[in-house]
Every structure is written in structure tokens, then in C-alpha cells.
PDB file of N, CA and C in Angstrom:
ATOM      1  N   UNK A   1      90.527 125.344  14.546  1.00  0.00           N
ATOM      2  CA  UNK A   1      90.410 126.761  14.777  1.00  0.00           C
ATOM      3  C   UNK A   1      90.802 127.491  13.500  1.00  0.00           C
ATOM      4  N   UNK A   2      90.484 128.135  13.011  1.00  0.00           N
ATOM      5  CA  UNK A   2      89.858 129.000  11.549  1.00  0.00           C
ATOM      6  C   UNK A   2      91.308 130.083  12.259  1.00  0.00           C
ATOM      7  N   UNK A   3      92.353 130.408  11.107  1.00  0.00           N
ATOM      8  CA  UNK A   3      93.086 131.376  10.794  1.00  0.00           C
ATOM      9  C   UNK A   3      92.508 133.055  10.900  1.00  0.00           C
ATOM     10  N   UNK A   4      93.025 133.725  11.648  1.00  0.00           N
ATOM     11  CA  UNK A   4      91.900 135.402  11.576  1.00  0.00           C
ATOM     12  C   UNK A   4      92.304 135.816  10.115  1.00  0.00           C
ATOM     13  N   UNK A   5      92.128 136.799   9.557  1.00  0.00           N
ATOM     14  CA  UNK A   5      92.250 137.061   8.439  1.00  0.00           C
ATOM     15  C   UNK A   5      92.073 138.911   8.447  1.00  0.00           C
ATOM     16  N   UNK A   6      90.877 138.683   9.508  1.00  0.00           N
ATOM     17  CA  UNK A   6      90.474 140.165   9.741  1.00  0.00           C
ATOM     18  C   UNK A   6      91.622 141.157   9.792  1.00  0.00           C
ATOM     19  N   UNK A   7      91.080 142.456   9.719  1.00  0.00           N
ATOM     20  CA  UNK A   7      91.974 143.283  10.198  1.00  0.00           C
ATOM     21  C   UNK A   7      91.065 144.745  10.943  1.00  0.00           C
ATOM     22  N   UNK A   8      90.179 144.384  11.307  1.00  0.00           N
ATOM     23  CA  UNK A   8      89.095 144.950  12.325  1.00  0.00           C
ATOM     24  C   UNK A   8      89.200 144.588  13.385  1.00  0.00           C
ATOM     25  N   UNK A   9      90.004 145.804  14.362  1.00  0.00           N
ATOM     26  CA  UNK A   9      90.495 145.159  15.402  1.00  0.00           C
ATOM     27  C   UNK A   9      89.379 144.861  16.742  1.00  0.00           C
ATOM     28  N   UNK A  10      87.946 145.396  16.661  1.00  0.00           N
ATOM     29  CA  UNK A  10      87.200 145.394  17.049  1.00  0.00           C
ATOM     30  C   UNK A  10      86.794 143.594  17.103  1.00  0.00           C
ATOM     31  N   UNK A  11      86.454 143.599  15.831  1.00  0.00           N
ATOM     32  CA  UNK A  11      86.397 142.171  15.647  1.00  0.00           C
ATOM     33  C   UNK A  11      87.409 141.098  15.914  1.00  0.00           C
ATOM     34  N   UNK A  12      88.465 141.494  15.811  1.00  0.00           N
ATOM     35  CA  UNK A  12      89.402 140.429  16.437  1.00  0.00           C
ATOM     36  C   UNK A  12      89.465 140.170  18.003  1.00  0.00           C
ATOM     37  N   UNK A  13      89.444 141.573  18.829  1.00  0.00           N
ATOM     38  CA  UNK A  13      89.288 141.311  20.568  1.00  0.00           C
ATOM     39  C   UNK A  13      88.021 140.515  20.584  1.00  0.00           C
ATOM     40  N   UNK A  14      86.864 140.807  19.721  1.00  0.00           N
ATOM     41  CA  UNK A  14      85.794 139.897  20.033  1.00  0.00           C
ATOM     42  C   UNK A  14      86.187 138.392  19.754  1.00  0.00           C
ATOM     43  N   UNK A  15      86.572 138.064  19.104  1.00  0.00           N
ATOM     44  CA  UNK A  15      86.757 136.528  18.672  1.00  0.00           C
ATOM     45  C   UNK A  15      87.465 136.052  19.350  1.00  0.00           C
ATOM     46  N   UNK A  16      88.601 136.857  20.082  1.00  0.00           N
ATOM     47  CA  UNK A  16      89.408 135.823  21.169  1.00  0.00           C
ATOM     48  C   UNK A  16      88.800 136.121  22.381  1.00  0.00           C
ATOM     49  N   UNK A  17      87.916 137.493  22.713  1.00  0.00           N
ATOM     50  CA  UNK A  17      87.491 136.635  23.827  1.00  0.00           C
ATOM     51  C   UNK A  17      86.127 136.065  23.712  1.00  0.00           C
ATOM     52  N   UNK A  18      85.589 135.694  22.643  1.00  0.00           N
ATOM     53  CA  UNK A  18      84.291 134.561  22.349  1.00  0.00           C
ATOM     54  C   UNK A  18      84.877 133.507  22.829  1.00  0.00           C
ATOM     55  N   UNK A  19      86.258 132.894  22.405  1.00  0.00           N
ATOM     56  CA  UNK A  19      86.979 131.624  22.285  1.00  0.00           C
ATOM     57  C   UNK A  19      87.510 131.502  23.658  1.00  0.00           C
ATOM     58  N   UNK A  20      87.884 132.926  24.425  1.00  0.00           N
ATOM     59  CA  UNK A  20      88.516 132.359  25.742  1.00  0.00           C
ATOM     60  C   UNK A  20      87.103 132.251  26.390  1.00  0.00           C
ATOM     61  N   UNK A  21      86.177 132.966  26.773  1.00  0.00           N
ATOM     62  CA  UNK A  21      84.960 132.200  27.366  1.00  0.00           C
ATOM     63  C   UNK A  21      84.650 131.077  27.467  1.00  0.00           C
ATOM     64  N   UNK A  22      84.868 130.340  25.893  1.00  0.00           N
ATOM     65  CA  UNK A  22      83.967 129.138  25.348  1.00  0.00           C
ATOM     66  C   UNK A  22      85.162 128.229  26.662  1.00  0.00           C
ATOM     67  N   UNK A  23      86.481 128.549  26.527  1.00  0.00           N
ATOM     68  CA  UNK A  23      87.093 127.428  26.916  1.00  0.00           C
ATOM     69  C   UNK A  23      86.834 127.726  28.655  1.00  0.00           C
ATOM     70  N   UNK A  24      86.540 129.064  28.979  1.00  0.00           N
ATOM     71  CA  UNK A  24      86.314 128.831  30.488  1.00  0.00           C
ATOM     72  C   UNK A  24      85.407 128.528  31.023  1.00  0.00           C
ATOM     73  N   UNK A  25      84.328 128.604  30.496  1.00  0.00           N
ATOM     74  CA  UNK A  25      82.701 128.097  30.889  1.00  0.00           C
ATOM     75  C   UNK A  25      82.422 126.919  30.250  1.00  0.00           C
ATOM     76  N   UNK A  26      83.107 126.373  29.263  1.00  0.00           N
ATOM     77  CA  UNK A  26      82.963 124.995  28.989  1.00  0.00           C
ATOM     78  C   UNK A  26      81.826 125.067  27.968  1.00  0.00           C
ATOM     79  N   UNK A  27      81.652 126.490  27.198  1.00  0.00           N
ATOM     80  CA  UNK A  27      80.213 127.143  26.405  1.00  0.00           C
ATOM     81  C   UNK A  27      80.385 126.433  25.072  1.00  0.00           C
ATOM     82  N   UNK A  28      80.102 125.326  24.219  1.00  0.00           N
ATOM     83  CA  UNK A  28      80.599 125.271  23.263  1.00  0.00           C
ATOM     84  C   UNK A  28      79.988 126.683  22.302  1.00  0.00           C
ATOM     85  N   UNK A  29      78.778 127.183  22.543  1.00  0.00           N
ATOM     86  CA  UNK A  29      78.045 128.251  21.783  1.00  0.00           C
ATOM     87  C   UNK A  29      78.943 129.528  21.259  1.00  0.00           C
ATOM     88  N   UNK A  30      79.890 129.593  22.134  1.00  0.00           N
ATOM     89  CA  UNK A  30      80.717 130.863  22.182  1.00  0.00           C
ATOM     90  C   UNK A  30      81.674 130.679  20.954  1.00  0.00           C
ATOM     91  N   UNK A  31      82.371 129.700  20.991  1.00  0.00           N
ATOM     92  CA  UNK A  31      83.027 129.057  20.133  1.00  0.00           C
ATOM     93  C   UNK A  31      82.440 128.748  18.959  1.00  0.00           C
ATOM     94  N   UNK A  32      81.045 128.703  18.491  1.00  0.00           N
ATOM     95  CA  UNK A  32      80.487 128.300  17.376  1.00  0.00           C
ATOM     96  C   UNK A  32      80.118 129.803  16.968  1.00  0.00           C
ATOM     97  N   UNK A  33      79.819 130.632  17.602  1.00  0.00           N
ATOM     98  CA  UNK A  33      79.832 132.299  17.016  1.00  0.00           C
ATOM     99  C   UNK A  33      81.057 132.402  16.478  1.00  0.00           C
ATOM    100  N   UNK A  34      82.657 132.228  17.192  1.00  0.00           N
ATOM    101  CA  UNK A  34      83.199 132.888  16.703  1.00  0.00           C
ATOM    102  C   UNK A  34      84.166 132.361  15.663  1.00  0.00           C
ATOM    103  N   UNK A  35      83.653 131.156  15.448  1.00  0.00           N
ATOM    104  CA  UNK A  35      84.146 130.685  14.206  1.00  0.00           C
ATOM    105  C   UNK A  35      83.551 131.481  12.889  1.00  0.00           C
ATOM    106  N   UNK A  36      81.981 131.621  13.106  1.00  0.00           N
ATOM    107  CA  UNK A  36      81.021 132.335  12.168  1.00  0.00           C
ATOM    108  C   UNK A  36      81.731 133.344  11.983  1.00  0.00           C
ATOM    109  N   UNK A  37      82.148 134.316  12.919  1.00  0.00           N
ATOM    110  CA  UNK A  37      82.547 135.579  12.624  1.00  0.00           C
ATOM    111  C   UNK A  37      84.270 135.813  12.537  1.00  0.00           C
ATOM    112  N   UNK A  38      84.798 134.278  12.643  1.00  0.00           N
ATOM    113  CA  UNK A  38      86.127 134.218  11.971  1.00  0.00           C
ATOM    114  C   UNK A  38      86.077 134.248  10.357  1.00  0.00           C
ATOM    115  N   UNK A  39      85.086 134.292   9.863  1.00  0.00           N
ATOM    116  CA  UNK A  39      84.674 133.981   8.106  1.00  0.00           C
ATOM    117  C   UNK A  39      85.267 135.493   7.328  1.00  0.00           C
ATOM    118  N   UNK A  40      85.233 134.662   6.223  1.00  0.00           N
ATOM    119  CA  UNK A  40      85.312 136.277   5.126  1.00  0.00           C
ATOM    120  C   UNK A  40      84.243 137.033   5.004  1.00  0.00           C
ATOM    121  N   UNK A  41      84.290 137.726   4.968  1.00  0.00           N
ATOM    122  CA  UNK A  41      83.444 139.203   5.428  1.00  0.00           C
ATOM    123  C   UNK A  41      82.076 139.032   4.133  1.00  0.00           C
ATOM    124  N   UNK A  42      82.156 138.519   3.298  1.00  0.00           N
ATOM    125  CA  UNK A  42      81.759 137.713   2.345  1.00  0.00           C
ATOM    126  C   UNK A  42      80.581 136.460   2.682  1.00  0.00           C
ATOM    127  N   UNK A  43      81.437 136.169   3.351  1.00  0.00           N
ATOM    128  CA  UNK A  43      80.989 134.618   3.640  1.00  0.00           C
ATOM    129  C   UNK A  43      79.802 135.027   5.283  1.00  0.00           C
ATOM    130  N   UNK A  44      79.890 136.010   6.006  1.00  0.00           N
ATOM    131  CA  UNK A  44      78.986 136.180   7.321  1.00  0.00           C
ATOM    132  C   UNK A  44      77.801 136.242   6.763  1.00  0.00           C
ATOM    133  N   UNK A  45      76.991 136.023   7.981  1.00  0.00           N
ATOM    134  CA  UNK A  45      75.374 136.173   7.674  1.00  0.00           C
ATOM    135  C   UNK A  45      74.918 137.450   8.175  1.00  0.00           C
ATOM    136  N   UNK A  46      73.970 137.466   7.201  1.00  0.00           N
ATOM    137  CA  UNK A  46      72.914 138.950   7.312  1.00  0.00           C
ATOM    138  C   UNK A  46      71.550 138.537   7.433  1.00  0.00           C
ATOM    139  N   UNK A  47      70.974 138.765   8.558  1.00  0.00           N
ATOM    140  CA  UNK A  47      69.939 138.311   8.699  1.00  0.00           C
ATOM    141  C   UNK A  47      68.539 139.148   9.124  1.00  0.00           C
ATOM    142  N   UNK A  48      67.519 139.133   8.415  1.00  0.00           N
ATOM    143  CA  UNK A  48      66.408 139.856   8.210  1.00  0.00           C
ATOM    144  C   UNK A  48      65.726 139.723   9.543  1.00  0.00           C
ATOM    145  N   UNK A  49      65.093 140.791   9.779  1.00  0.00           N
ATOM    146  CA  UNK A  49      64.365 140.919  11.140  1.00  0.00           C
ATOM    147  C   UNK A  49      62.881 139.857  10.726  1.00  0.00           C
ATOM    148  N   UNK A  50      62.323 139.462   9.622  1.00  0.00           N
ATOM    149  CA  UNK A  50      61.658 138.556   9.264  1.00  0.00           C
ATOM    150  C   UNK A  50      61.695 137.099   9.854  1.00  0.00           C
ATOM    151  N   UNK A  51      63.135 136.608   9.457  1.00  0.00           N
ATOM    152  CA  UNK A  51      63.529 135.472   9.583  1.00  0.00           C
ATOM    153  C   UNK A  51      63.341 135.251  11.400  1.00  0.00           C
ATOM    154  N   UNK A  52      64.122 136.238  12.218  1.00  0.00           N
ATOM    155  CA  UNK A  52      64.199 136.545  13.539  1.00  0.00           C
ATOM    156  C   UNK A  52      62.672 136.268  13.904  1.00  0.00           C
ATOM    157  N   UNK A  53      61.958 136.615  13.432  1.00  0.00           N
ATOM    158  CA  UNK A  53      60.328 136.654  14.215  1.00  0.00           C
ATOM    159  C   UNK A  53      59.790 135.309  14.153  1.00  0.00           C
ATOM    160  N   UNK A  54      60.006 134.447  12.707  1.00  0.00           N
ATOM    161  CA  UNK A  54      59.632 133.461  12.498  1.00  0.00           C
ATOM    162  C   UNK A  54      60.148 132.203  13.556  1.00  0.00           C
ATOM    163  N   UNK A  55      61.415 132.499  13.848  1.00  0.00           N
ATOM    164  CA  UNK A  55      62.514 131.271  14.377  1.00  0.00           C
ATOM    165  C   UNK A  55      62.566 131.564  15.802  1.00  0.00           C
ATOM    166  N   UNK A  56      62.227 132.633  16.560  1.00  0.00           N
ATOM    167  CA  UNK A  56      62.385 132.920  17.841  1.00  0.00           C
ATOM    168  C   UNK A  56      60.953 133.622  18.173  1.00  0.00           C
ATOM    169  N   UNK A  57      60.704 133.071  19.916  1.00  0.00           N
ATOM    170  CA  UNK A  57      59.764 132.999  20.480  1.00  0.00           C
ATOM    171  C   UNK A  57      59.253 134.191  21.714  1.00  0.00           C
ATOM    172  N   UNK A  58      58.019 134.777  21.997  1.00  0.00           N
ATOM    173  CA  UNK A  58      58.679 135.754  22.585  1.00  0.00           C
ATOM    174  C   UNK A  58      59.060 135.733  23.937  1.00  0.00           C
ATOM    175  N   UNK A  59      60.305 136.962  24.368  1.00  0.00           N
ATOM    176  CA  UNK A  59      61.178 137.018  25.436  1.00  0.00           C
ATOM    177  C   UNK A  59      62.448 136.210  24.789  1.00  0.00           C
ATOM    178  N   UNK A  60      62.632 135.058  23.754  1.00  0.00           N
ATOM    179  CA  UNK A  60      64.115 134.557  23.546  1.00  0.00           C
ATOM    180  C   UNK A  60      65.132 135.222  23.589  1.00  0.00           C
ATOM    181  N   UNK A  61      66.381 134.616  23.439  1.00  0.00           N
ATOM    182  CA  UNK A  61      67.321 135.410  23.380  1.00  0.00           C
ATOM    183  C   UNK A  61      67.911 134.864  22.283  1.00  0.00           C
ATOM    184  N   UNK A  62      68.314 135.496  21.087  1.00  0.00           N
ATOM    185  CA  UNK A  62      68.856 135.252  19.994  1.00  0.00           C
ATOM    186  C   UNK A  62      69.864 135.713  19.768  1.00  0.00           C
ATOM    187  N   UNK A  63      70.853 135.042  19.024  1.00  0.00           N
ATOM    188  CA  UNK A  63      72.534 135.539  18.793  1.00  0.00           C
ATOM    189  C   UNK A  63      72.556 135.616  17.198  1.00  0.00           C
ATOM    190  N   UNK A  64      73.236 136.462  16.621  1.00  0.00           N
ATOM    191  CA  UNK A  64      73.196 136.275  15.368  1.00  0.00           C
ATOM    192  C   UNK A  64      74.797 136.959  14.927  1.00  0.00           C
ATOM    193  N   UNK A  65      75.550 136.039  14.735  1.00  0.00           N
ATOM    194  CA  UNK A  65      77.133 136.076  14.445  1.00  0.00           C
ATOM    195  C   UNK A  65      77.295 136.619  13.185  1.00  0.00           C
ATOM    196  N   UNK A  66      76.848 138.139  12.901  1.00  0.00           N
ATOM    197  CA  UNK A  66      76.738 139.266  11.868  1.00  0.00           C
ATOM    198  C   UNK A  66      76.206 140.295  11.949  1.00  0.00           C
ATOM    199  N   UNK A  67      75.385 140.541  10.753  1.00  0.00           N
ATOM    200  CA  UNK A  67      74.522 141.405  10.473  1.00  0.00           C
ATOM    201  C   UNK A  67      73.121 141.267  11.007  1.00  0.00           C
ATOM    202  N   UNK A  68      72.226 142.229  11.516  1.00  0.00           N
ATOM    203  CA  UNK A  68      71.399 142.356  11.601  1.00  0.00           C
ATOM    204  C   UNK A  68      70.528 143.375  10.720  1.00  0.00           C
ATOM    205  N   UNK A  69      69.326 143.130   9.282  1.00  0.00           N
ATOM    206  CA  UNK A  69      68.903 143.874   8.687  1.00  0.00           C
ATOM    207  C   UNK A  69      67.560 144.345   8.983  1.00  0.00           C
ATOM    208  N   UNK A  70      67.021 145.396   8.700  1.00  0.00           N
ATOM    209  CA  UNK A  70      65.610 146.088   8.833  1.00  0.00           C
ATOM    210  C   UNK A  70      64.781 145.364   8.343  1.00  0.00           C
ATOM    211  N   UNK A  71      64.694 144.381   7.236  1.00  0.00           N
ATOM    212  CA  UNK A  71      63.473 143.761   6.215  1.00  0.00           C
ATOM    213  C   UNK A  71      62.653 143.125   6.892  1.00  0.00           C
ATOM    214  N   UNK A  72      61.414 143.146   7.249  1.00  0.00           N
ATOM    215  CA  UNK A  72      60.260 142.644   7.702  1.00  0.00           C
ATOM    216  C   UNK A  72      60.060 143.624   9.150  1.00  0.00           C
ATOM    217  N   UNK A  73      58.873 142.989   9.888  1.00  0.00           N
ATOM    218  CA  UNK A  73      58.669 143.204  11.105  1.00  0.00           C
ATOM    219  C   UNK A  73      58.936 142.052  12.266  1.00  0.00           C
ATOM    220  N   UNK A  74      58.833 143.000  13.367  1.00  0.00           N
ATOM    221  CA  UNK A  74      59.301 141.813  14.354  1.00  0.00           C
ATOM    222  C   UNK A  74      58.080 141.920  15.748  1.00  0.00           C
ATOM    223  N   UNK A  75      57.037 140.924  15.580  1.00  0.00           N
ATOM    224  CA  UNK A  75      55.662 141.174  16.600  1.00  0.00           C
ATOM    225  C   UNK A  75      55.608 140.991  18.132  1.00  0.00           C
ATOM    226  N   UNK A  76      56.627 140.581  18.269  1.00  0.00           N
ATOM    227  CA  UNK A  76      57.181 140.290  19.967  1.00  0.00           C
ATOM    228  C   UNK A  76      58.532 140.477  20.321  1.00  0.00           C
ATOM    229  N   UNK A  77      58.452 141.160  21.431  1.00  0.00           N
ATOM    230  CA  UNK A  77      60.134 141.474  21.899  1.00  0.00           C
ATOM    231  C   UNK A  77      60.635 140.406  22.127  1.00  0.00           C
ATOM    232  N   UNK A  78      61.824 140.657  21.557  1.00  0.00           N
ATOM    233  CA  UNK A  78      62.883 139.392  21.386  1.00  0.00           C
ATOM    234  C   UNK A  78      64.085 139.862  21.607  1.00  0.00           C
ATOM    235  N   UNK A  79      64.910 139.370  22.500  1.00  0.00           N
ATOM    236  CA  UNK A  79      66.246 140.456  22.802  1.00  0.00           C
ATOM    237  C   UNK A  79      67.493 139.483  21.824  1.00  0.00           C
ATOM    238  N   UNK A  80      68.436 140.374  21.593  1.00  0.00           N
ATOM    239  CA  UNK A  80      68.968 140.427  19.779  1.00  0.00           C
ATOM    240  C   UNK A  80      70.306 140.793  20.440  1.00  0.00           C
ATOM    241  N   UNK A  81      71.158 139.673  20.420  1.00  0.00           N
ATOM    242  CA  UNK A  81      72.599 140.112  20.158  1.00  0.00           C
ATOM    243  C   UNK A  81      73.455 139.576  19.012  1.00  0.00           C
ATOM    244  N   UNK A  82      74.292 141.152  18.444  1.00  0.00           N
ATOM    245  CA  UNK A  82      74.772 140.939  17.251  1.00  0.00           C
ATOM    246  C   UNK A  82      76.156 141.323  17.074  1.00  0.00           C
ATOM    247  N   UNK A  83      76.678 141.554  16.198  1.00  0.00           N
ATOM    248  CA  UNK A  83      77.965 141.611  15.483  1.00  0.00           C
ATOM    249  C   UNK A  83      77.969 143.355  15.247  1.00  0.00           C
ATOM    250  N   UNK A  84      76.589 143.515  14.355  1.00  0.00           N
ATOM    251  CA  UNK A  84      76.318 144.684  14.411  1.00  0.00           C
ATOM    252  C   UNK A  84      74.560 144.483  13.714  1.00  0.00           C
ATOM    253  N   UNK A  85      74.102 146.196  13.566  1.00  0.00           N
ATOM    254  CA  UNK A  85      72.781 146.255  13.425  1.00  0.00           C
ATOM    255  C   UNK A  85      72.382 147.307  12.528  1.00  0.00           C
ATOM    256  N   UNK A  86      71.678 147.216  11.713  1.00  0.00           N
ATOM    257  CA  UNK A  86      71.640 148.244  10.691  1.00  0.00           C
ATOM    258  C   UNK A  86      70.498 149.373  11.443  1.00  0.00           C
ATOM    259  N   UNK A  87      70.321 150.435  11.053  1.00  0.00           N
ATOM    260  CA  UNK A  87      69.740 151.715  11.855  1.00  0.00           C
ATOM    261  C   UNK A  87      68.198 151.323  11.669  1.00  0.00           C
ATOM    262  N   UNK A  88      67.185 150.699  10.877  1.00  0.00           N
ATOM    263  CA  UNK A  88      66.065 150.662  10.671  1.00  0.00           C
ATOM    264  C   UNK A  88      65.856 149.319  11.382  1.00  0.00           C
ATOM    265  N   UNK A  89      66.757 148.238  11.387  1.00  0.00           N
ATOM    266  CA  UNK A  89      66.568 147.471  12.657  1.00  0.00           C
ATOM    267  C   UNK A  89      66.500 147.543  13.855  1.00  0.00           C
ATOM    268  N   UNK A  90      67.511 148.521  14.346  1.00  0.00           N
ATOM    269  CA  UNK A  90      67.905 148.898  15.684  1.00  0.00           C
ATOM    270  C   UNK A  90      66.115 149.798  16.100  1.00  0.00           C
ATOM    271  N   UNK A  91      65.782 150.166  15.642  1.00  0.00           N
ATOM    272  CA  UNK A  91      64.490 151.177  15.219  1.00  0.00           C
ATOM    273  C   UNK A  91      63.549 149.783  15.526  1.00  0.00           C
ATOM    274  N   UNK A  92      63.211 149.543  14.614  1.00  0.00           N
ATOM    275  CA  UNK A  92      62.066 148.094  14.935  1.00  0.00           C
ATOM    276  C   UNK A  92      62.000 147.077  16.025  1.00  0.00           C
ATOM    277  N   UNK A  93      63.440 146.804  16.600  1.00  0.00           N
ATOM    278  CA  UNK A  93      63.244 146.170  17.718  1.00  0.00           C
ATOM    279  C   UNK A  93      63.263 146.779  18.792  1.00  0.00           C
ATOM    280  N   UNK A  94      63.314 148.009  18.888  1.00  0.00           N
ATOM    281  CA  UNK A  94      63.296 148.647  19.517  1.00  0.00           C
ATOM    282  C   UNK A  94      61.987 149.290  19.806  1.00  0.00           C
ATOM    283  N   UNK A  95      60.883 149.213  19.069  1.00  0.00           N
ATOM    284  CA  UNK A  95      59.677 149.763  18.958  1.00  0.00           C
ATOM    285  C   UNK A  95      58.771 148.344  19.388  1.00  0.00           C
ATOM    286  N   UNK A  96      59.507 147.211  19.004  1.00  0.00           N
ATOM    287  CA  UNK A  96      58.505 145.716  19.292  1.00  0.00           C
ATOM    288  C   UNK A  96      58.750 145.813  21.296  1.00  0.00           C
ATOM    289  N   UNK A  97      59.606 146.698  21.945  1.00  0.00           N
ATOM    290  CA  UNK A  97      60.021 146.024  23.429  1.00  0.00           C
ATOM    291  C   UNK A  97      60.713 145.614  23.044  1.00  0.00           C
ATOM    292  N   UNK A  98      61.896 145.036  21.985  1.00  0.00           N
ATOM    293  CA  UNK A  98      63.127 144.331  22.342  1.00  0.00           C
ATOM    294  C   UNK A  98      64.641 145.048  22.966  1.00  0.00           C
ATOM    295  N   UNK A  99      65.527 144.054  22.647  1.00  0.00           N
ATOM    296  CA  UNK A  99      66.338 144.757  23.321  1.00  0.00           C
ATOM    297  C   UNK A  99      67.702 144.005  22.083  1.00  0.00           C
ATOM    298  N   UNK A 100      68.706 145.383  21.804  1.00  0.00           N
ATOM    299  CA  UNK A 100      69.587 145.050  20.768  1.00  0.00           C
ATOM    300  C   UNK A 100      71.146 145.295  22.009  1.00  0.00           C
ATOM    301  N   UNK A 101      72.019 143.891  21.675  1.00  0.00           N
ATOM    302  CA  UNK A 101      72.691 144.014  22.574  1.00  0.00           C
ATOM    303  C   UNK A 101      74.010 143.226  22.088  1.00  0.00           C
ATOM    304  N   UNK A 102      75.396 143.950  22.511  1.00  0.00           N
ATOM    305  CA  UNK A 102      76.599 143.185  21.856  1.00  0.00           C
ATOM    306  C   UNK A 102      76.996 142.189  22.315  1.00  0.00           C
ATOM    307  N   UNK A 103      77.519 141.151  22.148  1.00  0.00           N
ATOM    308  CA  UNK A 103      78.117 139.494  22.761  1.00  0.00           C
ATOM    309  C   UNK A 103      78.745 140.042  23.238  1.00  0.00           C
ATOM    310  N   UNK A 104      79.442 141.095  23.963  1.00  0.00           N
ATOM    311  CA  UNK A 104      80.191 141.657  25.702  1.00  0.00           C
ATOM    312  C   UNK A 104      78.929 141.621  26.445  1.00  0.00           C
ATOM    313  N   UNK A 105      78.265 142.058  26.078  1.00  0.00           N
ATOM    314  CA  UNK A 105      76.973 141.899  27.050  1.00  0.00           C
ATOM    315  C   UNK A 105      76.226 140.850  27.177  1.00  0.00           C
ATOM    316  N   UNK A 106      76.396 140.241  26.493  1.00  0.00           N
ATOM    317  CA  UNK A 106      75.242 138.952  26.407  1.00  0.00           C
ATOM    318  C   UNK A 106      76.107 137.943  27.156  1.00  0.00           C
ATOM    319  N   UNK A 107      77.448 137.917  26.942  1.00  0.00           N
ATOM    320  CA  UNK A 107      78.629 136.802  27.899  1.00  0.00           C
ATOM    321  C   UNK A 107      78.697 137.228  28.995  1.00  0.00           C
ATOM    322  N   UNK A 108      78.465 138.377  29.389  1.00  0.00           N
ATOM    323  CA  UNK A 108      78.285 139.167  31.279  1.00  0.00           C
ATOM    324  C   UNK A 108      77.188 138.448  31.964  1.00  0.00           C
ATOM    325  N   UNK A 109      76.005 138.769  30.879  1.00  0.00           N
ATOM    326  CA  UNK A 109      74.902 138.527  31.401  1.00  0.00           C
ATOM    327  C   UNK A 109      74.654 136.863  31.391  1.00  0.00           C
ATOM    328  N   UNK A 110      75.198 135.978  30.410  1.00  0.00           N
ATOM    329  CA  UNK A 110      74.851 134.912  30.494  1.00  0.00           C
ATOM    330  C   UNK A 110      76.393 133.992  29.933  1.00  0.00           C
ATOM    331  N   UNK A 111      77.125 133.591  31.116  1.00  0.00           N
ATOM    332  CA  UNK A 111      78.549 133.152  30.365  1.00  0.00           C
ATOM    333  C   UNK A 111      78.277 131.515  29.560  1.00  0.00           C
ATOM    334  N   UNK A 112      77.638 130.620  30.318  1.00  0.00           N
ATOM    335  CA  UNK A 112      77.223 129.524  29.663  1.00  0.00           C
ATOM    336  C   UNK A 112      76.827 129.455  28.213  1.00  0.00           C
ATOM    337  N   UNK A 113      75.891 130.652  28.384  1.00  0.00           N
ATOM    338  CA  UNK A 113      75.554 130.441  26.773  1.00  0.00           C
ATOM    339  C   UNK A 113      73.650 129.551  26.966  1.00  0.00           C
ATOM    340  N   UNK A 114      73.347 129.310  27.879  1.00  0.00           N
ATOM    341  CA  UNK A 114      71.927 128.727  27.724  1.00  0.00           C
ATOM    342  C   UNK A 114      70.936 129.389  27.169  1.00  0.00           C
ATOM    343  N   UNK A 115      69.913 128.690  26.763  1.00  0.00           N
ATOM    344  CA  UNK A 115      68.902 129.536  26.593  1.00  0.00           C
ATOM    345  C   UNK A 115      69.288 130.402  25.112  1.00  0.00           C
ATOM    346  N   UNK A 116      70.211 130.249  24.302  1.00  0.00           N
ATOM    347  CA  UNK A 116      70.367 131.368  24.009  1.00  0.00           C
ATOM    348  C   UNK A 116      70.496 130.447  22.214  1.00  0.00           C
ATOM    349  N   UNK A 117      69.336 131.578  21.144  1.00  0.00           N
ATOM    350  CA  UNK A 117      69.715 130.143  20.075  1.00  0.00           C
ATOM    351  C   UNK A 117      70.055 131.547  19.259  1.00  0.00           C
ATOM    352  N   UNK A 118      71.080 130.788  18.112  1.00  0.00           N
ATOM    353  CA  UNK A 118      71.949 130.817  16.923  1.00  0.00           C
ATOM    354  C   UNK A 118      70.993 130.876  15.664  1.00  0.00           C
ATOM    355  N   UNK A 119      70.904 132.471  15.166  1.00  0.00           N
ATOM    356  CA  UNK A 119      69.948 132.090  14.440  1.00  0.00           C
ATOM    357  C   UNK A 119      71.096 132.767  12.783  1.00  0.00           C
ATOM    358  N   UNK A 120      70.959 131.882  11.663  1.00  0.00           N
ATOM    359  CA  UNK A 120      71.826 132.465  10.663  1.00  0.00           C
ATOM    360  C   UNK A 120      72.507 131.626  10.111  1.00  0.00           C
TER     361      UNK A 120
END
């Protein structure tokens, strides 16, 4: 288990309860986000709405333990939970039918973690 470092307290309630999920649903997925987003702020991924279209199928559900950026297009709704989302992304998937949504919501809606791929 990765030391916090953060001092975003936003981000810290998220990471312990990513980690208490993982251990109550038995999710290893939860636990592999929030190691990602235990990282130096440096070290997280930012990931292009490009990459997203290429790697996910439509209707998936994709997690992305960071950034979410505007660069490219995205041709099928794909519902998108993130860390956070930059304003010209939030805009594009939002115009494809998708749906942009925070890991509180995505662990309500789905505590296991199935179905659900790691893209970053």
C-alpha cells in the first residue's frame, strides 16, 4: 500500500474509500485505481478522449484514475468515470450520448467493479 503524500483532501476521502470498497466487495479494480491515484501528481495519467474511443467499445464503461483531456473525438457514447475532466471533454462526451461520472458514482452503481476497464 503506497504512502498518501497528497494533501487534497478531496482526493484523499477518495482513496480510502476506493480501498475500503476494494476490501468489502472483494473488487481488486478499486484498489488498482487507487493506487494510480495514490501517485505524484506528476506521475497520474492524462488521457486523451482519442485514446478512449480507440480502446473502448460502444455503451463501455471506462475508468480512468486522472485526467480526462479534450484531444480528439469520441464516435460512440461511452460512459467515463474520472478523477477529473477538463471542460472541452466534459463538452464532447457529452455531445457523443456519453455520460461523465465520479468513482462515488460508479462504486454505487457498480460495487464489484465488472464490466468496467482501466484505461491509462
Amino acid at each position: 500500500m503506497r504512502k498518501l503524500r497528497a494533501k487534497n483532501p478531496q482526493l484523499l476521502d477518495l482513496i480510502r474509500t476506493l480501498r475500503k470498497t476494494a476490501r468489502e466487495n472483494d473488487a481488486k479494480i478499486w484498489s488498482a485505481i487507487a493506487e494510480n491515484l495514490a501517485k505524484a501528481r506528476c506521475r497520474r495519467v492524462s488521457v486523451n478522449l482519442s485514446r478512449i474511443n480507440r480502446h473502448a467499445a460502444k455503451g463501455q464503461t471506462v475508468a480512468v484514475p486522472g485526467k480526462v483531456l479534450g484531444s480528439g473525438t469520441l464516435d460512440h457514447p461511452v460512459t467515463i468515470a474520472a478523477f477529473s475532466f477538463s471542460a472541452a471533454a466534459a463538452a464532447k462526451i457529452k455531445k457523443s450520448k456519453g455520460r461523465c461520472m465520479t468513482f462515488g458514482e460508479l462504486m454505487r452503481k457498480n460495487p464489484k467493479g465488472s464490466n468496467v476497464k482501466i484505461v491509462g
